[in-house]
Protein backbone atom coordinates (compact mmCIF):
# COMPACT_ATOMS: atom_id res chain seq x y z
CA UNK A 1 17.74 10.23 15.91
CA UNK A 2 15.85 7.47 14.23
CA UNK A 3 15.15 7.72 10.60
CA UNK A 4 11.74 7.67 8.58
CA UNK A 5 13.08 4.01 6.97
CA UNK A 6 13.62 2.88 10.70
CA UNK A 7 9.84 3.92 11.45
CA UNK A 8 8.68 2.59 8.27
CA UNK A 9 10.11 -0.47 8.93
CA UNK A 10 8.86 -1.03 12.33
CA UNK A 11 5.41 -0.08 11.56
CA UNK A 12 5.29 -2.91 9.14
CA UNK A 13 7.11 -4.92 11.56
CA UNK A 14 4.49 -3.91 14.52
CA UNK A 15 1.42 -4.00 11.81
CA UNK A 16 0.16 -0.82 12.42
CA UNK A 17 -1.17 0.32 9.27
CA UNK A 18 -2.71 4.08 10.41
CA UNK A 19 0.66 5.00 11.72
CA UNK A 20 2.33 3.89 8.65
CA UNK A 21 -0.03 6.15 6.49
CA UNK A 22 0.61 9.15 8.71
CA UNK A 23 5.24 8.39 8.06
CA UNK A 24 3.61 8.23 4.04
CA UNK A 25 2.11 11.71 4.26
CA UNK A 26 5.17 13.04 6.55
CA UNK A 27 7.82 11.44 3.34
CA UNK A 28 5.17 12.66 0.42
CA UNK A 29 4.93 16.47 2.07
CA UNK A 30 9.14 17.06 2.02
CA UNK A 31 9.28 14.79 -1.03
CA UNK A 32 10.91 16.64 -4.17
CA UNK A 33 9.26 17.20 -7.16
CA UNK A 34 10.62 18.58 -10.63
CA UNK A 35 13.82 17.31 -12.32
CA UNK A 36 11.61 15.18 -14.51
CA UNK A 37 10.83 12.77 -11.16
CA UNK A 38 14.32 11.21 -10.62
CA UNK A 39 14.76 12.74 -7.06
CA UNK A 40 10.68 12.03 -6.32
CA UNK A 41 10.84 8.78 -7.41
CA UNK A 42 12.89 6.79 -5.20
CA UNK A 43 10.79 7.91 -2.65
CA UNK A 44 7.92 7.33 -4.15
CA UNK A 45 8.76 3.90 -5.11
CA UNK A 46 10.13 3.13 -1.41
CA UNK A 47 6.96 4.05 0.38
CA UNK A 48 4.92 2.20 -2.74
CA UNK A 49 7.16 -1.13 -1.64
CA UNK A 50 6.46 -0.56 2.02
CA UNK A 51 2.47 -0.23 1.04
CA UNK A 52 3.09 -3.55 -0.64
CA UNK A 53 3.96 -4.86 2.83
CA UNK A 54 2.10 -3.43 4.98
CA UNK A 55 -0.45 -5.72 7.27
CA UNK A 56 -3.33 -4.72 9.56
CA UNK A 57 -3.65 -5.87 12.92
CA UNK A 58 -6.04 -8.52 13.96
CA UNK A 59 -9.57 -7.97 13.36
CA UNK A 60 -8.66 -4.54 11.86
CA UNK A 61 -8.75 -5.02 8.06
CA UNK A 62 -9.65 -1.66 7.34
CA UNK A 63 -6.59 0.12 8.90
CA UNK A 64 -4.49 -0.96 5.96
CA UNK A 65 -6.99 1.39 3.34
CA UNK A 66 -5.48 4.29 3.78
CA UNK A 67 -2.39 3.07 3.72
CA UNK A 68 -2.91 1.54 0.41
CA UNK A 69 -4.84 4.41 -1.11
CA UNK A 70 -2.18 6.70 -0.89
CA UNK A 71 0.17 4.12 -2.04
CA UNK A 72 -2.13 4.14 -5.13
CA UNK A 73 -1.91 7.80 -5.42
CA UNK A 74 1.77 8.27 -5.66
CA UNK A 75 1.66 5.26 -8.64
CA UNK A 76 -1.04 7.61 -10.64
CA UNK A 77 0.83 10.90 -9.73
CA UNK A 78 2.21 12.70 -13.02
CA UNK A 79 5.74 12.43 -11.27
CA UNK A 80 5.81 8.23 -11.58
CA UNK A 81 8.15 7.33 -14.47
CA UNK A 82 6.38 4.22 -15.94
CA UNK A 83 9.62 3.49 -17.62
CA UNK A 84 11.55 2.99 -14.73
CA UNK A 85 12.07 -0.31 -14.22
CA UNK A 86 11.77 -0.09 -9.98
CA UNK A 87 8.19 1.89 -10.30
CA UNK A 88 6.98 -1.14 -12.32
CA UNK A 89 8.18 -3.19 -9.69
CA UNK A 90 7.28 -1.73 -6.83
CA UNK A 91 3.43 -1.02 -8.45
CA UNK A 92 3.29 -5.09 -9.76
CA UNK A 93 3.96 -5.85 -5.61
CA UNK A 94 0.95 -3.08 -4.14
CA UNK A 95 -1.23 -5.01 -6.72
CA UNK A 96 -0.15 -8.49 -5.65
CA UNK A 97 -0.59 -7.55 -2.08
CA UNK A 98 -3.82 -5.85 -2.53
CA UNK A 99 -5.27 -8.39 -4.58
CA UNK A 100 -3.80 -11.37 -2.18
CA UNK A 101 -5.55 -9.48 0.85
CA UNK A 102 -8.67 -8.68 -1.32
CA UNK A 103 -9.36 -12.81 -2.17
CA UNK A 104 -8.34 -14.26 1.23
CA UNK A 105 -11.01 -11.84 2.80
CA UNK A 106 -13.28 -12.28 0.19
CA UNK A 107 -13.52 -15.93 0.26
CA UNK A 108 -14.37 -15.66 4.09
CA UNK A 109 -11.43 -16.99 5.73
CA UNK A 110 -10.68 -13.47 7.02
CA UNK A 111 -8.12 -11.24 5.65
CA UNK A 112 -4.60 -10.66 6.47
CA UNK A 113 -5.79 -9.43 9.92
CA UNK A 114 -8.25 -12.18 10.39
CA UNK A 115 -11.59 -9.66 10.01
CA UNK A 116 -14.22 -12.39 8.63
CA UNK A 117 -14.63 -11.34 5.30
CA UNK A 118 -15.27 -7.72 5.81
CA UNK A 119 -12.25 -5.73 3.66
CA UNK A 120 -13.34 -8.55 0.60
CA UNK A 121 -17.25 -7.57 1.07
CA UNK A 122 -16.15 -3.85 1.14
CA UNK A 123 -14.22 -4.25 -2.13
CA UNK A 124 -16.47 -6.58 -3.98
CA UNK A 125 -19.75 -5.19 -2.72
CA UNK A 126 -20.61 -3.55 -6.52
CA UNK A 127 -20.19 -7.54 -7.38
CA UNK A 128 -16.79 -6.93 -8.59
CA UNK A 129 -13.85 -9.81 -8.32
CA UNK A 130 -10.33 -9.46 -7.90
CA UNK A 131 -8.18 -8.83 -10.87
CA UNK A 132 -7.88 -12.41 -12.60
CA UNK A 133 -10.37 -14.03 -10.77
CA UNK A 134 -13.72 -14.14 -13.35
């Protein structure tokens, strides 16, 4: 039997973002909540690093949004402890990721799967910039 951290691991490996996204929602349903968060949030905060590493595959930018959106909902979820030091850790790397992917596509060298410019237009199309870049 091969384990959800196997699967995780190879779908960042393989770059297969949608897949990924569907082994998040699998982990978040069984996931346990109460207890003040401190069985929810190693979870949490493994599948938030795995968002942070997660790449599309060429010419498929978009695959990754899903991914990353759900990442992003666990991180504003009542259950993340922003006190714990691994949360803040594992949010500061989705942000760095996002926001590396976000300026290489915007600047039209493609993003991290090489889609011309088309995740940065998406994000930036209200005439927003990434975080740090005004």
């Amino acid at each position: 039997q091969v384990s959800v951290d196997r699967l995780v691991l190879a779908c960042i490996e393989a770059r297969t973002p949608l897949t990924f996204r569907l082994l998040m929602a699998l982990q978040t349903h069984d996931m346990p909540t109460g207890q003040g968060g401190m069985r929810w949030m190693p979870v949490a905060v493994g599948l938030v690093r795995a968002g942070a590493r997660v790449q599309p595959p060429p010419a498929r930018d978009f695959d990754v949004l899903p991914a990353w959106f759900h990442a992003l909902a666990l991180v504003a979820a009542d259950e993340w402890l922003l006190d714990y030091s691994a949360a803040n850790q594992a949010a500061a790397a989705l942000a760095r990721h996002v926001a590396a992917a976000a300026r290489l596509a915007s600047d039209g060298t493609g993003g991290s799967g090489g889609g011309g410019g088309s995740l940065g237009a998406a994000l930036f199309a209200a005439g927003g910039t990434p975080s740090g870049q005004e």
